[in-house]
C-alpha atoms as a PDB file:
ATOM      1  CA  UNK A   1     -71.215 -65.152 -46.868  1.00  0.00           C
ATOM      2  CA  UNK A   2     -74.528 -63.153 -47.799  1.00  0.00           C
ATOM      3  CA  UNK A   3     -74.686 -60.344 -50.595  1.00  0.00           C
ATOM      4  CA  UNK A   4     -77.214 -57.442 -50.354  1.00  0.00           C
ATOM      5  CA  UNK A   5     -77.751 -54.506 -50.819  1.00  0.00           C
ATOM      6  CA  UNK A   6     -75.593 -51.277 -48.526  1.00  0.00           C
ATOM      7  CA  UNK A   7     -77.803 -49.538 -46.034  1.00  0.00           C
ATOM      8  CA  UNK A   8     -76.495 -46.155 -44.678  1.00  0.00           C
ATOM      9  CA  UNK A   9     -76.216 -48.076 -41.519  1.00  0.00           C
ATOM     10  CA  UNK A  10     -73.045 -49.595 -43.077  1.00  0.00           C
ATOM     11  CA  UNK A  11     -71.683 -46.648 -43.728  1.00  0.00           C
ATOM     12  CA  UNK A  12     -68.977 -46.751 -40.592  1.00  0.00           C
ATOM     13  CA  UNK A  13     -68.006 -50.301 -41.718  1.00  0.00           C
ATOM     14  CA  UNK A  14     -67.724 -49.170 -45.226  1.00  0.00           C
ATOM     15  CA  UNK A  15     -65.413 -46.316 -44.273  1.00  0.00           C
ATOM     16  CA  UNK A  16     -63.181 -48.433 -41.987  1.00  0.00           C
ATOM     17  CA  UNK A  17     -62.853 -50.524 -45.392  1.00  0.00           C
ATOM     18  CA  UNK A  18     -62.472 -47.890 -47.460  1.00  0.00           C
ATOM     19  CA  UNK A  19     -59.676 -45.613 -45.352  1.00  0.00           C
ATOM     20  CA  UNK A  20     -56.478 -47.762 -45.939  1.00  0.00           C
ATOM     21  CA  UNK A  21     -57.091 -46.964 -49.567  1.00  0.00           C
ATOM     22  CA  UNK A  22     -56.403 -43.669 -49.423  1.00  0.00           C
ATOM     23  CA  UNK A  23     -53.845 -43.020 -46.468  1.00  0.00           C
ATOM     24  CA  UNK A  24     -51.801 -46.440 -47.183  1.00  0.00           C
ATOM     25  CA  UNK A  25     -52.274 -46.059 -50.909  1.00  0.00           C
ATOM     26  CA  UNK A  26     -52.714 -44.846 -54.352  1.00  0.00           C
ATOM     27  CA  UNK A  27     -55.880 -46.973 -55.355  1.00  0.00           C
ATOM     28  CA  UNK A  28     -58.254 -43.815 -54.774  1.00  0.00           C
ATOM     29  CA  UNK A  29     -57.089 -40.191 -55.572  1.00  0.00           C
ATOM     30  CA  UNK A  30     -58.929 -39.239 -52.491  1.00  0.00           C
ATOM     31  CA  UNK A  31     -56.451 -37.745 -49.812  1.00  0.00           C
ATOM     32  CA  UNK A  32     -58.784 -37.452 -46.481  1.00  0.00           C
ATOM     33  CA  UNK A  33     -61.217 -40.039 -45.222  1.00  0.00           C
ATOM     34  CA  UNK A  34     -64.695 -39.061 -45.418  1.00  0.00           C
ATOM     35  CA  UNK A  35     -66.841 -38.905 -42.647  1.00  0.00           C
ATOM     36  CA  UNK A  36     -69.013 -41.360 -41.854  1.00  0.00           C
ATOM     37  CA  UNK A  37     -72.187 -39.040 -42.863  1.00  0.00           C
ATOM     38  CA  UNK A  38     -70.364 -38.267 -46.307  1.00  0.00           C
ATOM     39  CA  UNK A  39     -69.886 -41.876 -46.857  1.00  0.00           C
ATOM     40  CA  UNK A  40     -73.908 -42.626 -45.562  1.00  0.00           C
ATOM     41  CA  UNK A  41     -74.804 -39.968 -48.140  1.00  0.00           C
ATOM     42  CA  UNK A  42     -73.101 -41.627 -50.511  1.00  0.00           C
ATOM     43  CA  UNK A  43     -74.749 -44.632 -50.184  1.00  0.00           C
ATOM     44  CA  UNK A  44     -78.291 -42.723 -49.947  1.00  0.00           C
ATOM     45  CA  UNK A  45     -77.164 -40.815 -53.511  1.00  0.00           C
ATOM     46  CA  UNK A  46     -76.956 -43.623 -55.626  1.00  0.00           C
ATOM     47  CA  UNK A  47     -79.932 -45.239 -54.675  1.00  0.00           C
ATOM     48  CA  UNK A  48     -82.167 -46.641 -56.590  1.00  0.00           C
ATOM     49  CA  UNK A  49     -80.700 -45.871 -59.683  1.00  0.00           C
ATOM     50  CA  UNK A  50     -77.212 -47.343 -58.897  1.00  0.00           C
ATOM     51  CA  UNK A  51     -76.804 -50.825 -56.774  1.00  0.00           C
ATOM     52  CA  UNK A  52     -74.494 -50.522 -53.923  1.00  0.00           C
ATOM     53  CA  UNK A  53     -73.914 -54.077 -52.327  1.00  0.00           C
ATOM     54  CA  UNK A  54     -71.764 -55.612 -49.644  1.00  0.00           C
ATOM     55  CA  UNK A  55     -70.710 -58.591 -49.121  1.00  0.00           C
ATOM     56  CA  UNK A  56     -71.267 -59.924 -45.511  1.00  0.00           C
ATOM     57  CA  UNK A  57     -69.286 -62.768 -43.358  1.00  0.00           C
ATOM     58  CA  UNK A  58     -72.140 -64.732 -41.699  1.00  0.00           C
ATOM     59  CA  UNK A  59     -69.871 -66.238 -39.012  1.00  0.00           C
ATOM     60  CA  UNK A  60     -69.383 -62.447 -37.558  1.00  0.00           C
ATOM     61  CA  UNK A  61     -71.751 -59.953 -39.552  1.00  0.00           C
ATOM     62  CA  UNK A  62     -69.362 -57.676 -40.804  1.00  0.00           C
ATOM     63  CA  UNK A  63     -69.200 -56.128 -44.387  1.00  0.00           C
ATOM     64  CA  UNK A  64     -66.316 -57.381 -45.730  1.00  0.00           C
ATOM     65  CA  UNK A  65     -66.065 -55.680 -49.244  1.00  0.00           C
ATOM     66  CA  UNK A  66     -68.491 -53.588 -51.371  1.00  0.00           C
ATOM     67  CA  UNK A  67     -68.752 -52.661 -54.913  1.00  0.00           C
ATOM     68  CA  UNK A  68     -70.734 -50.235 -56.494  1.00  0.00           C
ATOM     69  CA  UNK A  69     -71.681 -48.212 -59.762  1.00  0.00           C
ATOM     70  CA  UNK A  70     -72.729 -44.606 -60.361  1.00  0.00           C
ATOM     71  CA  UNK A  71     -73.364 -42.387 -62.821  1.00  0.00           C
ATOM     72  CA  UNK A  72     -70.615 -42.442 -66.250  1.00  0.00           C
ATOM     73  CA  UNK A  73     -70.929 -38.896 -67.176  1.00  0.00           C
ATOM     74  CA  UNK A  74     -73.762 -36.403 -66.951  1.00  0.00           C
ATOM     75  CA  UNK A  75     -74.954 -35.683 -70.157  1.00  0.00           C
ATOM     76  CA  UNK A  76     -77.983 -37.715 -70.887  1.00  0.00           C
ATOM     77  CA  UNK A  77     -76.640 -39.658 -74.000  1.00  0.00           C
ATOM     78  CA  UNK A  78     -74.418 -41.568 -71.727  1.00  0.00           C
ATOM     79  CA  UNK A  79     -77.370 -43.070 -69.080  1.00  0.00           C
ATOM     80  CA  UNK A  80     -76.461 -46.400 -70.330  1.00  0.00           C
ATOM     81  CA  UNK A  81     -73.273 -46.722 -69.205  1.00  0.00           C
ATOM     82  CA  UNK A  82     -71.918 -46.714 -65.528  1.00  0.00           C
ATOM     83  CA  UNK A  83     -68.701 -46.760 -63.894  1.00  0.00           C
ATOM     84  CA  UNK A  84     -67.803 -49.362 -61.057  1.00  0.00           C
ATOM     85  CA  UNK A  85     -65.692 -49.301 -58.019  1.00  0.00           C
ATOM     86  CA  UNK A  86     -64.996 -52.131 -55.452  1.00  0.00           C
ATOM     87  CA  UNK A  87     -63.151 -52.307 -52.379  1.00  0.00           C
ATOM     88  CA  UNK A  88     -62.207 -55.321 -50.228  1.00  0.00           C
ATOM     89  CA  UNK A  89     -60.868 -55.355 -46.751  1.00  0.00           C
ATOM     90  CA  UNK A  90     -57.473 -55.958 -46.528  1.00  0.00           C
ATOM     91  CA  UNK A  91     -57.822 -59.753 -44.177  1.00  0.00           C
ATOM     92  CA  UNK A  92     -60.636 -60.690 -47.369  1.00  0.00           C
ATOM     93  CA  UNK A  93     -58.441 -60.237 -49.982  1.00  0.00           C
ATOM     94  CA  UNK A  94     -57.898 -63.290 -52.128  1.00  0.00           C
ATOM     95  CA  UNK A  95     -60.722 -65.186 -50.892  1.00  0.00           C
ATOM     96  CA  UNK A  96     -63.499 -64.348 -53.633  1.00  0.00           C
ATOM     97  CA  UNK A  97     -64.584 -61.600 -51.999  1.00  0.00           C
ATOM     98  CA  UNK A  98     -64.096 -59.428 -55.165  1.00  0.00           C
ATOM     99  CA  UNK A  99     -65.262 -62.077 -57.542  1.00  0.00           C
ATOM    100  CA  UNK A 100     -68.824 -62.324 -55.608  1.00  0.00           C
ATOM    101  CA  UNK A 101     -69.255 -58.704 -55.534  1.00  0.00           C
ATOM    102  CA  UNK A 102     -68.766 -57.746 -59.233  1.00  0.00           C
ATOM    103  CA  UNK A 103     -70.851 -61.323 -60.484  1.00  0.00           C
ATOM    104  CA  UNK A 104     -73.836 -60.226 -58.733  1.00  0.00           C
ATOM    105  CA  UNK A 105     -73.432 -56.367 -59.664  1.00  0.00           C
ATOM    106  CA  UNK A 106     -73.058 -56.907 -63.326  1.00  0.00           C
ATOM    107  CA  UNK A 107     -75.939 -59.203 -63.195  1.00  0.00           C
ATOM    108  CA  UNK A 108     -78.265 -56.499 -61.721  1.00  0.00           C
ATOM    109  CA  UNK A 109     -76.985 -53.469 -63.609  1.00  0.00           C
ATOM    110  CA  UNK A 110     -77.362 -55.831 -66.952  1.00  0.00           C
ATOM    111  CA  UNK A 111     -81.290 -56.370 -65.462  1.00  0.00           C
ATOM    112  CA  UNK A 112     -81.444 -53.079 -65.005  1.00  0.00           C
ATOM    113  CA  UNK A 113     -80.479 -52.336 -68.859  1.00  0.00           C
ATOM    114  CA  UNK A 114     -77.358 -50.721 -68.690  1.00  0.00           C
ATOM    115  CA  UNK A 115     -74.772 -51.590 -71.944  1.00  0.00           C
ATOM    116  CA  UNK A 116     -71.464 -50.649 -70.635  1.00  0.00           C
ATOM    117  CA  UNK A 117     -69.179 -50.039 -67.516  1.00  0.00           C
ATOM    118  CA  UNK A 118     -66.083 -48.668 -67.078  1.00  0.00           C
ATOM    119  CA  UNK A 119     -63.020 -48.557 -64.323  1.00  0.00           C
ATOM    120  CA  UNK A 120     -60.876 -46.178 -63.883  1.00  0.00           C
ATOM    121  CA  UNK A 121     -57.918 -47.887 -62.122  1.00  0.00           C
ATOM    122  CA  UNK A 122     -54.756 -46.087 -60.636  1.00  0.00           C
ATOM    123  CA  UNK A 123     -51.194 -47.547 -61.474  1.00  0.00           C
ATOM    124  CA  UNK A 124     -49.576 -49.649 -59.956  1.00  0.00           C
ATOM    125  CA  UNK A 125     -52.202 -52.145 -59.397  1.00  0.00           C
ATOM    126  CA  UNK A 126     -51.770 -55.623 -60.369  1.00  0.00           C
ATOM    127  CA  UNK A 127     -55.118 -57.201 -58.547  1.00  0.00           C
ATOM    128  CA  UNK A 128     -57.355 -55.077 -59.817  1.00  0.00           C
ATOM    129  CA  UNK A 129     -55.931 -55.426 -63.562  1.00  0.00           C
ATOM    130  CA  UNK A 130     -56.395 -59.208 -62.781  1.00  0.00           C
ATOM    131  CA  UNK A 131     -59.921 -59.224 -61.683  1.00  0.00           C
ATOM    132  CA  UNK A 132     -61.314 -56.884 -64.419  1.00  0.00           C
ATOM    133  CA  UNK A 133     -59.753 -58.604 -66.914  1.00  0.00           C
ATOM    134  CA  UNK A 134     -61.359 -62.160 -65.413  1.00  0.00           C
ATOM    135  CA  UNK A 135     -64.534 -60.407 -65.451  1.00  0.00           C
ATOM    136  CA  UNK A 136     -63.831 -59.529 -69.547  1.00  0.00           C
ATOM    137  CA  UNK A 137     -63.060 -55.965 -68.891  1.00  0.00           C
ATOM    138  CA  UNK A 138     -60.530 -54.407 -72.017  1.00  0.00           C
ATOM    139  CA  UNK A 139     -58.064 -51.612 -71.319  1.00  0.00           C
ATOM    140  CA  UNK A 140     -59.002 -48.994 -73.810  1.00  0.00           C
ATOM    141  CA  UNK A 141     -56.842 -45.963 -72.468  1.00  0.00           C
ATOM    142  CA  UNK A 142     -53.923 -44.759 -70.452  1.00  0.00           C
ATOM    143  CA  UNK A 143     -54.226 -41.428 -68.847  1.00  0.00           C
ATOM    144  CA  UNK A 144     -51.027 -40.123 -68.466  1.00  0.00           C
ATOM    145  CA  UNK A 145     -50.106 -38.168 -64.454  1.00  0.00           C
ATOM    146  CA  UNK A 146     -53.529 -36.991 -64.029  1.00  0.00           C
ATOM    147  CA  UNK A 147     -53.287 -37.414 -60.589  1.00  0.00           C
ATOM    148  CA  UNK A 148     -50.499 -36.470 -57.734  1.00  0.00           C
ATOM    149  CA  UNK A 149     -51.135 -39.155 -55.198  1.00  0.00           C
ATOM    150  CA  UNK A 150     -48.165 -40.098 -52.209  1.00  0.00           C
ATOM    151  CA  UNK A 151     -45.305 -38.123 -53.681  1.00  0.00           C
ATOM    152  CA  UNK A 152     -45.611 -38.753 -57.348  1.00  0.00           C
ATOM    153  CA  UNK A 153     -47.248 -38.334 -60.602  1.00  0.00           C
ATOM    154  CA  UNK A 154     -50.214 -41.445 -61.098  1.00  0.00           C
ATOM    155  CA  UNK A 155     -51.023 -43.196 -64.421  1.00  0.00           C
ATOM    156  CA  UNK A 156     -54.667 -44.054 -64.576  1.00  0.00           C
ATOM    157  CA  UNK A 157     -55.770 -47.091 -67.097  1.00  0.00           C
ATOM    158  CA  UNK A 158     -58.994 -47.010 -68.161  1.00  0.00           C
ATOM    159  CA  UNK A 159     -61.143 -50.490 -68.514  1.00  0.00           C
ATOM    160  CA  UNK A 160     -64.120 -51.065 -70.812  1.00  0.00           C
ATOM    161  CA  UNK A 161     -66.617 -54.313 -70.535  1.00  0.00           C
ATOM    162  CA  UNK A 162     -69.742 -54.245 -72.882  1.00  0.00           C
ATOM    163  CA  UNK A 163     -72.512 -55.645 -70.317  1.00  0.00           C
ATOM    164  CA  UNK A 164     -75.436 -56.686 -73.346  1.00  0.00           C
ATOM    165  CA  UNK A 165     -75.072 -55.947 -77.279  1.00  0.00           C
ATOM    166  CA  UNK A 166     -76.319 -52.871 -77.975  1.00  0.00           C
ATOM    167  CA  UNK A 167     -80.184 -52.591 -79.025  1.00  0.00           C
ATOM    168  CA  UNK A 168     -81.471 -50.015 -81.233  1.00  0.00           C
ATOM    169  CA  UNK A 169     -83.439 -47.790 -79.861  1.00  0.00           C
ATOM    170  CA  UNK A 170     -82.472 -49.155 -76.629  1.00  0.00           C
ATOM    171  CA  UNK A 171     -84.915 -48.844 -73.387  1.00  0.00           C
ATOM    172  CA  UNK A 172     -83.872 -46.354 -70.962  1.00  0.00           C
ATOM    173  CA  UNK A 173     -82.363 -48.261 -67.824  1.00  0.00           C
ATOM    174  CA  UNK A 174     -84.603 -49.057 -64.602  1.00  0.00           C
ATOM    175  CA  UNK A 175     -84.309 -48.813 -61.231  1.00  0.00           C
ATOM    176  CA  UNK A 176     -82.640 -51.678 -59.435  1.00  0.00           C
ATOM    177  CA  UNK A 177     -85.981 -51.435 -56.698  1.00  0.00           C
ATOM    178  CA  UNK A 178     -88.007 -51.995 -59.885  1.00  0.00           C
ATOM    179  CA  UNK A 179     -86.920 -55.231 -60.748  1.00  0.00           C
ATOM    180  CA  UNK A 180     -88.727 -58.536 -59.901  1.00  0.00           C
ATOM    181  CA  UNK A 181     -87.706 -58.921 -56.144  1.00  0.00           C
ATOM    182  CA  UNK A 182     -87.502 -62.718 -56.650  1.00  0.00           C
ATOM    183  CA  UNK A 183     -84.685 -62.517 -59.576  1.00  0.00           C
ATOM    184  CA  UNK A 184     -83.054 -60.165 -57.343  1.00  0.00           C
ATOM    185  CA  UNK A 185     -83.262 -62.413 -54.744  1.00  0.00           C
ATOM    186  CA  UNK A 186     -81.833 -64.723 -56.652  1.00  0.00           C
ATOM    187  CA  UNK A 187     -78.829 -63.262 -58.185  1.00  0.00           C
ATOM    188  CA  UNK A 188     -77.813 -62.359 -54.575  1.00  0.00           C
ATOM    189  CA  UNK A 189     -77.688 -65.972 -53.443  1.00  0.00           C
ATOM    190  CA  UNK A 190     -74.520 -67.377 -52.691  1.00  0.00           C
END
């Protein structure tokens, strides 16, 4: 397996990936499949304040899973904090996919100087409870039905990890690109 960085050329992979999670399911409160130019534009947006990165099988050189964090909120008191979102294909699941993704993200946005990350993470979903709380995440809130997803009324938990202890004052985050290429490098190694 190799991790790097999403180009928009993995966009149509990344959809395919990303679809059964909102027609099969409740995991994302989207309800139609984006395009792949929406999700290409996607990955262009985030860059190169946000990482993006997929996880690749060598034997075939497909994207298997990605994970990914944007922006928290928009007022400027909050850039050092980021929310986080991973997907794995359905076949991957189980097999340290996940766990790959999110080590090597939380290294880089920790580089990069962010302090926190949260998930938001639609009920019912057992796996992704498990994996953010192996990864030290802390449910902080429950959001009671703020979404209507496949017939009914959706919980949402909300998940907390503290990435660094908090400086004071603290640096304002950098750009993943603007990180020494060879700890990069490193961190993506498998």
């Amino acid at each position: 397996m190799e991790v790097r960085f999403a180009k928009e050329e993995d966009a149509s992979r990344v959809r395919e990936i990303y679809a059964p999670y909102i027609i099969d399911s409740s995991v994302s409160f989207e309800e139609e499949v984006p395009s792949v130019d929406d999700i290409a534009c996607r990955i262009r947006s985030l860059h190169p304040t946000y990482p993006w990165l997929c996880c690749v099988d060598s034997s075939c050189n497909k994207v298997i899973g990605y994970a990914y964090v944007s922006k928290f909120r928009e007022r400027v008191a909050y850039r050092w904090s980021v929310d986080v979102a991973i997907y794995i294909d359905k076949q991957y699941q189980g097999k340290g996919v996940a766990s790959i993704l999110y080590s090597r993200l939380f290294q880089i946005v920790r580089a990069q100087g962010f302090f926190n990350i949260y998930a938001l993470i639609a009920e019912p979903n057992d796996l992704s409870f498990h994996l953010h709380r192996k990864f030290g995440f802390k449910h902080v809130a429950t959001f009671t039905n703020p979404g209507y997803k496949a017939g009914q009324w959706r919980n949402v938990q909300w998940w907390e990890m503290i990435l660094s202890p908090h400086t004071n004052p603290p640096l304002p985050p950098i750009p993943y690109t603007e990180l020494d290429v060879s700890v990069v490098q490193q961190i993506l190694k498998i």
